[in-house]
PDB file of N, CA and C in Angstrom:
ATOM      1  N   UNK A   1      10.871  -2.304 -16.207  1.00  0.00           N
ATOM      2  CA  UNK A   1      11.087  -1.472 -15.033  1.00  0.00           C
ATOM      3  C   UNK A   1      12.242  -0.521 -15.345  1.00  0.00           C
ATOM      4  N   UNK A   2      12.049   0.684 -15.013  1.00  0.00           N
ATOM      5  CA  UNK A   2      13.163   1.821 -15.556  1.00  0.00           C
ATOM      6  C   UNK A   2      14.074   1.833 -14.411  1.00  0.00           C
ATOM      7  N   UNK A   3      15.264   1.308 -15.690  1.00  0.00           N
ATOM      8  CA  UNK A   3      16.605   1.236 -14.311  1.00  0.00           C
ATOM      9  C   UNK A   3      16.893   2.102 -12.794  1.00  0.00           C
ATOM     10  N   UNK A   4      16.323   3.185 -13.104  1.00  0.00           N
ATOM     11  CA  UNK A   4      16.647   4.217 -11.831  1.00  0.00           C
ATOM     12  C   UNK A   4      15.893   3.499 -10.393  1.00  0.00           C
ATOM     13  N   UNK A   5      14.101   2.897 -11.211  1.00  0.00           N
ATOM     14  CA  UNK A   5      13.832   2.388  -9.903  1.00  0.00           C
ATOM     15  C   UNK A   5      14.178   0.779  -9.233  1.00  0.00           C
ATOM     16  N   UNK A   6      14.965   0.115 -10.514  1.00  0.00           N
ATOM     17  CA  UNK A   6      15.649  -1.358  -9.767  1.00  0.00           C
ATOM     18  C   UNK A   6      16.963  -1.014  -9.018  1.00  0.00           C
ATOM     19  N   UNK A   7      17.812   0.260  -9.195  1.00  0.00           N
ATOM     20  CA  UNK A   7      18.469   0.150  -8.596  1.00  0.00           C
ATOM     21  C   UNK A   7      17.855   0.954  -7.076  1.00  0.00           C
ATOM     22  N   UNK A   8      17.631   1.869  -6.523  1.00  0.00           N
ATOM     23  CA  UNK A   8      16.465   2.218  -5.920  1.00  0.00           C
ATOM     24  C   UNK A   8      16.034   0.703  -5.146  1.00  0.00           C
ATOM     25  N   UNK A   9      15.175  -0.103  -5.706  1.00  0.00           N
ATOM     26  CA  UNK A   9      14.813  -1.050  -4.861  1.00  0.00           C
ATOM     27  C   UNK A   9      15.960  -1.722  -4.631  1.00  0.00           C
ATOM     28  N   UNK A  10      17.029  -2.097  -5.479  1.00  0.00           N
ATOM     29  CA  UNK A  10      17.851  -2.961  -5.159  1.00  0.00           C
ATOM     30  C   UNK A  10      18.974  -2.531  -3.820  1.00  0.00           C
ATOM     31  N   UNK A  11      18.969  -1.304  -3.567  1.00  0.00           N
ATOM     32  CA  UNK A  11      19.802  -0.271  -2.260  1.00  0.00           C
ATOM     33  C   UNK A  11      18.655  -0.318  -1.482  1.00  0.00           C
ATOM     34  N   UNK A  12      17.216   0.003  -1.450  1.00  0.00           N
ATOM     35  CA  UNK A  12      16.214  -0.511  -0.457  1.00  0.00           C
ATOM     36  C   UNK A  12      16.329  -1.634   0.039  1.00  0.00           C
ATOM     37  N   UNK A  13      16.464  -2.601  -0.721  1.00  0.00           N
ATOM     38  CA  UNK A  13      16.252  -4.223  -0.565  1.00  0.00           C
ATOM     39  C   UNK A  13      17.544  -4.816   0.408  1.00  0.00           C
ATOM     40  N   UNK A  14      18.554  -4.312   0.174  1.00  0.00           N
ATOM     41  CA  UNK A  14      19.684  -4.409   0.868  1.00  0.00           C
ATOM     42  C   UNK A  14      19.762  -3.821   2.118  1.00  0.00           C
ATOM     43  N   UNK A  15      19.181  -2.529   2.053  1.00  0.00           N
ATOM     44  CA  UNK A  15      19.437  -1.851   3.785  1.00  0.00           C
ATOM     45  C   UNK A  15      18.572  -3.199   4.726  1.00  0.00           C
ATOM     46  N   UNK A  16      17.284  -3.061   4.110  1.00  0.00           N
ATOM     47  CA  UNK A  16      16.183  -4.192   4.901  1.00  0.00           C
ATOM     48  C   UNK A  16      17.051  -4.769   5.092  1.00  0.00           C
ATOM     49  N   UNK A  17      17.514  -5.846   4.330  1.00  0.00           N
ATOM     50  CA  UNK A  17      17.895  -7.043   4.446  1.00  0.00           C
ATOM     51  C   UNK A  17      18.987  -6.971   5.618  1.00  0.00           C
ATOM     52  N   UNK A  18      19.700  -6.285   6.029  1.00  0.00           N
ATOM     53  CA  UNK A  18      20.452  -6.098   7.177  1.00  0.00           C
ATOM     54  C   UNK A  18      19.947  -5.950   8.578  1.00  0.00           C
ATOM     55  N   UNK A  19      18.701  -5.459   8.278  1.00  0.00           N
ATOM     56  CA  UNK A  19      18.209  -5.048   9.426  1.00  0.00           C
ATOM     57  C   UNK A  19      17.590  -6.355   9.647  1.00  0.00           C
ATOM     58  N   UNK A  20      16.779  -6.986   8.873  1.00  0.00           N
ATOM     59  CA  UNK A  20      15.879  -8.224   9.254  1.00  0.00           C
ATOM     60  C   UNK A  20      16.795  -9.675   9.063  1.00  0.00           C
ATOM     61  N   UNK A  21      18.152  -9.613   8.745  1.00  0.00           N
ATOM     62  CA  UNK A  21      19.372 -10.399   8.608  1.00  0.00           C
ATOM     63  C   UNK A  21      19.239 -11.594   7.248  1.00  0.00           C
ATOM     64  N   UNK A  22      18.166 -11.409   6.373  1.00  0.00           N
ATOM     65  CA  UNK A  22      18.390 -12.319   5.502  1.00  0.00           C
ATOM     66  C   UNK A  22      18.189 -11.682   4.212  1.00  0.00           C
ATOM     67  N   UNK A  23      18.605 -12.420   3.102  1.00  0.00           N
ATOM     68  CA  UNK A  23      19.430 -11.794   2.107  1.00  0.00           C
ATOM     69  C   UNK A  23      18.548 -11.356   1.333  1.00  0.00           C
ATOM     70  N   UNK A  24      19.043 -10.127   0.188  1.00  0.00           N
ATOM     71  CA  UNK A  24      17.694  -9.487  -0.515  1.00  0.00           C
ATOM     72  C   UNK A  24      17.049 -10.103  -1.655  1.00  0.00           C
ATOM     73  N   UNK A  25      16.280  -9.958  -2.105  1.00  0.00           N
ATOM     74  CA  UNK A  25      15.714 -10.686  -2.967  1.00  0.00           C
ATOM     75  C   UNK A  25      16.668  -9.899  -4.393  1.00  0.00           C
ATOM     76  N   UNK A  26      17.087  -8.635  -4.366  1.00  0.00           N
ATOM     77  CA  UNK A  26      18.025  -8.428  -5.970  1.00  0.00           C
ATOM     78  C   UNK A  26      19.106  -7.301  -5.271  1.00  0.00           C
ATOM     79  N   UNK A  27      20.536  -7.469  -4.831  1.00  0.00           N
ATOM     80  CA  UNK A  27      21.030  -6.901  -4.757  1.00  0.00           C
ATOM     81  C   UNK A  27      21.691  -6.064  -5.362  1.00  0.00           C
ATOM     82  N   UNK A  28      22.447  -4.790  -5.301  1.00  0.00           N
ATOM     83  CA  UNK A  28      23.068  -4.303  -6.348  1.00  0.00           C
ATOM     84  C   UNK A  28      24.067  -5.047  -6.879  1.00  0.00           C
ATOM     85  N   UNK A  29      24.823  -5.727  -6.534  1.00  0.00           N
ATOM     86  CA  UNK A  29      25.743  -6.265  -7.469  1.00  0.00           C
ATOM     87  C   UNK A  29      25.224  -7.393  -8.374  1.00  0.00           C
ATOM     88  N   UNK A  30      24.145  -8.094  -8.082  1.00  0.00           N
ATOM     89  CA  UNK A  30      23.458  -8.810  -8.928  1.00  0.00           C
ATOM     90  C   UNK A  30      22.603  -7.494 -10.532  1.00  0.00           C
ATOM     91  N   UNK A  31      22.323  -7.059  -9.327  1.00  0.00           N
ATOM     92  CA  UNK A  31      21.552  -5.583 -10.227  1.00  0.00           C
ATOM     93  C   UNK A  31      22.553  -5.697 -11.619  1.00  0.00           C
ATOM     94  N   UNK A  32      23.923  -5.231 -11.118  1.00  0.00           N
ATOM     95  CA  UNK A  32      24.999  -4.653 -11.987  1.00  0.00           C
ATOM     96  C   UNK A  32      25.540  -5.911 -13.245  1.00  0.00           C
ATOM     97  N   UNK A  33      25.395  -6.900 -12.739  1.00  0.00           N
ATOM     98  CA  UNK A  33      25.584  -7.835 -13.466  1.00  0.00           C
ATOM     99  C   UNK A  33      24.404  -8.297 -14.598  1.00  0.00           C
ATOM    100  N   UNK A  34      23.361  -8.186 -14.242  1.00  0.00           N
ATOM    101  CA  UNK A  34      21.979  -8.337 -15.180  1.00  0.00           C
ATOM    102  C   UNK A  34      22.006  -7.235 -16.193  1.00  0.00           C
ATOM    103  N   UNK A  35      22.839  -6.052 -16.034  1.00  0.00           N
ATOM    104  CA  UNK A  35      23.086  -5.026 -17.011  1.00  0.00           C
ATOM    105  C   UNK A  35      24.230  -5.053 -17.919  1.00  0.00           C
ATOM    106  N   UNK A  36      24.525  -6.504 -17.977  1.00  0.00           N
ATOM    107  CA  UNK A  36      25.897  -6.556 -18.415  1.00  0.00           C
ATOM    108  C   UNK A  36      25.522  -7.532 -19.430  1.00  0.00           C
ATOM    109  N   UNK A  37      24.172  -8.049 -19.222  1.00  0.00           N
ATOM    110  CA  UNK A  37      23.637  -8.869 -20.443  1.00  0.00           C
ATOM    111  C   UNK A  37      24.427  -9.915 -20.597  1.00  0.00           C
ATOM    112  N   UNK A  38      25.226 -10.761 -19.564  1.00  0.00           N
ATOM    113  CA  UNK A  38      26.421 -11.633 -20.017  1.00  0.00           C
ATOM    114  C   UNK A  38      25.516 -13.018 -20.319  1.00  0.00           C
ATOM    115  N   UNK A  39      26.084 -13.460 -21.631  1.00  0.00           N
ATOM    116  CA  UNK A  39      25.399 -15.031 -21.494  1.00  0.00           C
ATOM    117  C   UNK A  39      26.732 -15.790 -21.809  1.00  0.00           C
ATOM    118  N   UNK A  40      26.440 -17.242 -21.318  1.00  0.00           N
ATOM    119  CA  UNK A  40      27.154 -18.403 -21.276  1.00  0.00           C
ATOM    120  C   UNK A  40      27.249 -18.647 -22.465  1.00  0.00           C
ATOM    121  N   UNK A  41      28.815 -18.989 -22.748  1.00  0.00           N
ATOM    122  CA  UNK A  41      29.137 -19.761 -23.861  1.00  0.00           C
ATOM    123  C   UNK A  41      29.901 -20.826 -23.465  1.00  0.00           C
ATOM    124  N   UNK A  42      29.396 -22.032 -23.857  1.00  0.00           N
ATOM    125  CA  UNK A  42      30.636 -23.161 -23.526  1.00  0.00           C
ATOM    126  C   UNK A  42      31.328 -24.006 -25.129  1.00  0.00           C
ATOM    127  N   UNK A  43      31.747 -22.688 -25.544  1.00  0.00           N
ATOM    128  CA  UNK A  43      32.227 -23.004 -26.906  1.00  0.00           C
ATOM    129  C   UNK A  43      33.642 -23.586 -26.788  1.00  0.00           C
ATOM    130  N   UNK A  44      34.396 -22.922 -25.981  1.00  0.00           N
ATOM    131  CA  UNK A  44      35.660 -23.153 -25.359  1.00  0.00           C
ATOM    132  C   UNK A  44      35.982 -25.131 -24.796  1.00  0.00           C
ATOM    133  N   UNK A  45      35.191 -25.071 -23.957  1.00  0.00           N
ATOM    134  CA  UNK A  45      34.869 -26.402 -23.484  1.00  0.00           C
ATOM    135  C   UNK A  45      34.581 -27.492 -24.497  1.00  0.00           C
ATOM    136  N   UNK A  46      33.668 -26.872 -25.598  1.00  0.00           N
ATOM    137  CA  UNK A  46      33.388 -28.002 -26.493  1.00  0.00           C
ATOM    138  C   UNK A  46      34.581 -28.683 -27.470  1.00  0.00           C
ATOM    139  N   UNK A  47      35.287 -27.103 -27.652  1.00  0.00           N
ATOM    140  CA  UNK A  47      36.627 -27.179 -28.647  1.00  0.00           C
ATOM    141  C   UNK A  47      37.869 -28.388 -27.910  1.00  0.00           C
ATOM    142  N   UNK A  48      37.979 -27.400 -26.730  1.00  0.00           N
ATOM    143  CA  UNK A  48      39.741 -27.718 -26.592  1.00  0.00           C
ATOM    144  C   UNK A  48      39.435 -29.113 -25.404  1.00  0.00           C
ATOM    145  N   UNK A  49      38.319 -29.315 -24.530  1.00  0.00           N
ATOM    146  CA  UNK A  49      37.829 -30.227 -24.205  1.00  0.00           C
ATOM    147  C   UNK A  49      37.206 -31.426 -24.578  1.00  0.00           C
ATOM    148  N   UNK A  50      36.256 -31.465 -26.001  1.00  0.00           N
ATOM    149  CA  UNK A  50      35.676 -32.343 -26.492  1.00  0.00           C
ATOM    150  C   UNK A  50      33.967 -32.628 -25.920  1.00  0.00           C
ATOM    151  N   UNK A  51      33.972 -32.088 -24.592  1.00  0.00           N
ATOM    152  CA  UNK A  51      32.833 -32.356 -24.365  1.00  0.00           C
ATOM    153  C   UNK A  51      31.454 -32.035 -25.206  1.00  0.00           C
ATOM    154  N   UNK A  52      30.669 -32.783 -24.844  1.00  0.00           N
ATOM    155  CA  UNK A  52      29.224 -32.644 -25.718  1.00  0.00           C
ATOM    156  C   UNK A  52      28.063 -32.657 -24.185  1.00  0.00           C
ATOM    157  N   UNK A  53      27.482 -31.644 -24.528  1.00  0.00           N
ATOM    158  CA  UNK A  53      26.300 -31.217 -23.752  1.00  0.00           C
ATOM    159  C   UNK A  53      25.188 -31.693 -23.979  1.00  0.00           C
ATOM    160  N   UNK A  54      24.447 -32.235 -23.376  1.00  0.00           N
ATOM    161  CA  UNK A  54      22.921 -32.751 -23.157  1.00  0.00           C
ATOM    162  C   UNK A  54      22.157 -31.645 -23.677  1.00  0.00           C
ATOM    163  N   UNK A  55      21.228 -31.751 -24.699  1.00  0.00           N
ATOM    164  CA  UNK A  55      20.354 -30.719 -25.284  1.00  0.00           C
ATOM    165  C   UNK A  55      19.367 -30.461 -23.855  1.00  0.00           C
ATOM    166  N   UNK A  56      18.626 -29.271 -24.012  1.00  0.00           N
ATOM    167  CA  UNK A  56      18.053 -29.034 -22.635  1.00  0.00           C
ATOM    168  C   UNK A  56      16.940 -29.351 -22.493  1.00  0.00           C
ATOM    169  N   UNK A  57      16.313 -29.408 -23.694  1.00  0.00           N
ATOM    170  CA  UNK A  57      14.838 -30.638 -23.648  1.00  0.00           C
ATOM    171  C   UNK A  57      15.005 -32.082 -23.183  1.00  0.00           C
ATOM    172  N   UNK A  58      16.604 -32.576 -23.708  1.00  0.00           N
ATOM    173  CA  UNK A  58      16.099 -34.011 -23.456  1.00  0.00           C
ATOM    174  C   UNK A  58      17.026 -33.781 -22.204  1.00  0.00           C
ATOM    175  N   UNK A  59      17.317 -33.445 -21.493  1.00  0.00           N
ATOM    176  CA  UNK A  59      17.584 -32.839 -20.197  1.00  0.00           C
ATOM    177  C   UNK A  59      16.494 -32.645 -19.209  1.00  0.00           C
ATOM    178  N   UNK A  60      15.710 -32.077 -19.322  1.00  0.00           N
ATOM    179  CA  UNK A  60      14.443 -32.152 -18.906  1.00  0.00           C
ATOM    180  C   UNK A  60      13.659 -33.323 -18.731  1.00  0.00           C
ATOM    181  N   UNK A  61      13.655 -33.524 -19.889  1.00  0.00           N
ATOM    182  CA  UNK A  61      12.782 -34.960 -19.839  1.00  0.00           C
ATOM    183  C   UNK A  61      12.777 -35.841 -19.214  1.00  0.00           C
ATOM    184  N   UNK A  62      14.962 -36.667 -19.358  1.00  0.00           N
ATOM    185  CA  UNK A  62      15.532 -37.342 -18.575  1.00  0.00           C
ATOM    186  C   UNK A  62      15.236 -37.187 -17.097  1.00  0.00           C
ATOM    187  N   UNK A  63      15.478 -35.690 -16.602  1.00  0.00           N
ATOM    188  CA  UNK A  63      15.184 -35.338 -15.113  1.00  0.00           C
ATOM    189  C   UNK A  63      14.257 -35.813 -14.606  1.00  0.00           C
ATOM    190  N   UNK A  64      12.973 -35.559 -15.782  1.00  0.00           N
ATOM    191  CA  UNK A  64      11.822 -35.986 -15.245  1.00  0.00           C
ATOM    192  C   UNK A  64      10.913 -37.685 -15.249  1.00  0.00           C
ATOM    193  N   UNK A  65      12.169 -38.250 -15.956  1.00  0.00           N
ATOM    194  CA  UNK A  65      11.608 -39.576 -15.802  1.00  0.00           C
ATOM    195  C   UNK A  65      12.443 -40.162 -14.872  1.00  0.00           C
ATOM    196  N   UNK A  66      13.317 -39.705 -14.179  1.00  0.00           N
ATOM    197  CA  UNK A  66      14.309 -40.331 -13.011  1.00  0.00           C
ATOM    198  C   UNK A  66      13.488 -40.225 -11.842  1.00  0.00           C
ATOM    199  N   UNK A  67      12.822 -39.094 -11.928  1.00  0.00           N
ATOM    200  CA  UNK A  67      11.770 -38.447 -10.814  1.00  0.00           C
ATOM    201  C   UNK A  67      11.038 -39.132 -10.675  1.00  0.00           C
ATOM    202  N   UNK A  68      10.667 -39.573 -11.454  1.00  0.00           N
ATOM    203  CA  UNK A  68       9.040 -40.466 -11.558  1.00  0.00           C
ATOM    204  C   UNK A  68       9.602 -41.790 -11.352  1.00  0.00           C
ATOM    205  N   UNK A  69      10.251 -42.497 -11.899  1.00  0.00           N
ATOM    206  CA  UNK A  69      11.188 -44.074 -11.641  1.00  0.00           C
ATOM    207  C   UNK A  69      11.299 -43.820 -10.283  1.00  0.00           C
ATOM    208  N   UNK A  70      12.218 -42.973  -9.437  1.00  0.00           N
ATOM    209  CA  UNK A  70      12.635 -43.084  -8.026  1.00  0.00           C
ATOM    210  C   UNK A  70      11.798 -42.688  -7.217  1.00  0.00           C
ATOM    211  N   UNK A  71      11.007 -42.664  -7.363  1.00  0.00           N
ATOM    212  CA  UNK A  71       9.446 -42.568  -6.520  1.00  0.00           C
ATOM    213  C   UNK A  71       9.820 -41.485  -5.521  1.00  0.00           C
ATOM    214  N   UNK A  72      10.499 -40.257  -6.365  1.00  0.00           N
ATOM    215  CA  UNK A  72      10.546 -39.048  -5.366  1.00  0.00           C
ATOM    216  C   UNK A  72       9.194 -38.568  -5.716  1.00  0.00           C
ATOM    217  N   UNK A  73       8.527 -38.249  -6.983  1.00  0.00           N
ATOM    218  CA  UNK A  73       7.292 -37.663  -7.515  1.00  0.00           C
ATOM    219  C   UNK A  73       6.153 -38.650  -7.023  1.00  0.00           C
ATOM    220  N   UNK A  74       5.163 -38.225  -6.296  1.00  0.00           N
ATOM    221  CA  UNK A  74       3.820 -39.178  -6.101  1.00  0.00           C
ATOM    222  C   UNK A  74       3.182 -39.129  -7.898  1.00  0.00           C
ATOM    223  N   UNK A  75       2.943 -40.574  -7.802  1.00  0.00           N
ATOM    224  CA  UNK A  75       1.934 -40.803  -9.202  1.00  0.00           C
ATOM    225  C   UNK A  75       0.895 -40.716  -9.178  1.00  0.00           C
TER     226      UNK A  75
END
């Protein structure tokens, strides 16, 4: 989508959203931030903290066998 028209919808999306009182689906400041390409690093954390992060597959997985054990998921 060519930036001129996300921001465009994203100043559309916002006037609505005032008028009909609930929030827009991509505001400009979200807009502005998705152009900033920022990604997470928790390199910092790993160093001077020690912590170790759950890989995100077996993260998943885990999630999904807690789900299924606690009989939130129908079998």
């Amino acid at each position: 989508m060519p930036l001129w028209l996300a921001r465009f919808l994203a100043r559309t999306g916002e006037a609505v959203s005032r008028r009909i009182g609930k929030p827009p689906l991509l505001g400009t400041g979200q807009l502005t931030f998705l152009q900033w390409q920022a990604r997470a690093d928790n390199t910092k954390a790993r160093e001077q903290l020690g912590i170790e992060f759950t890989p995100w597959r077996d993260a998943v997985r885990r999630t999904a066998e807690w789900i299924v054990q606690s009989t939130r998921f129908p079998q």
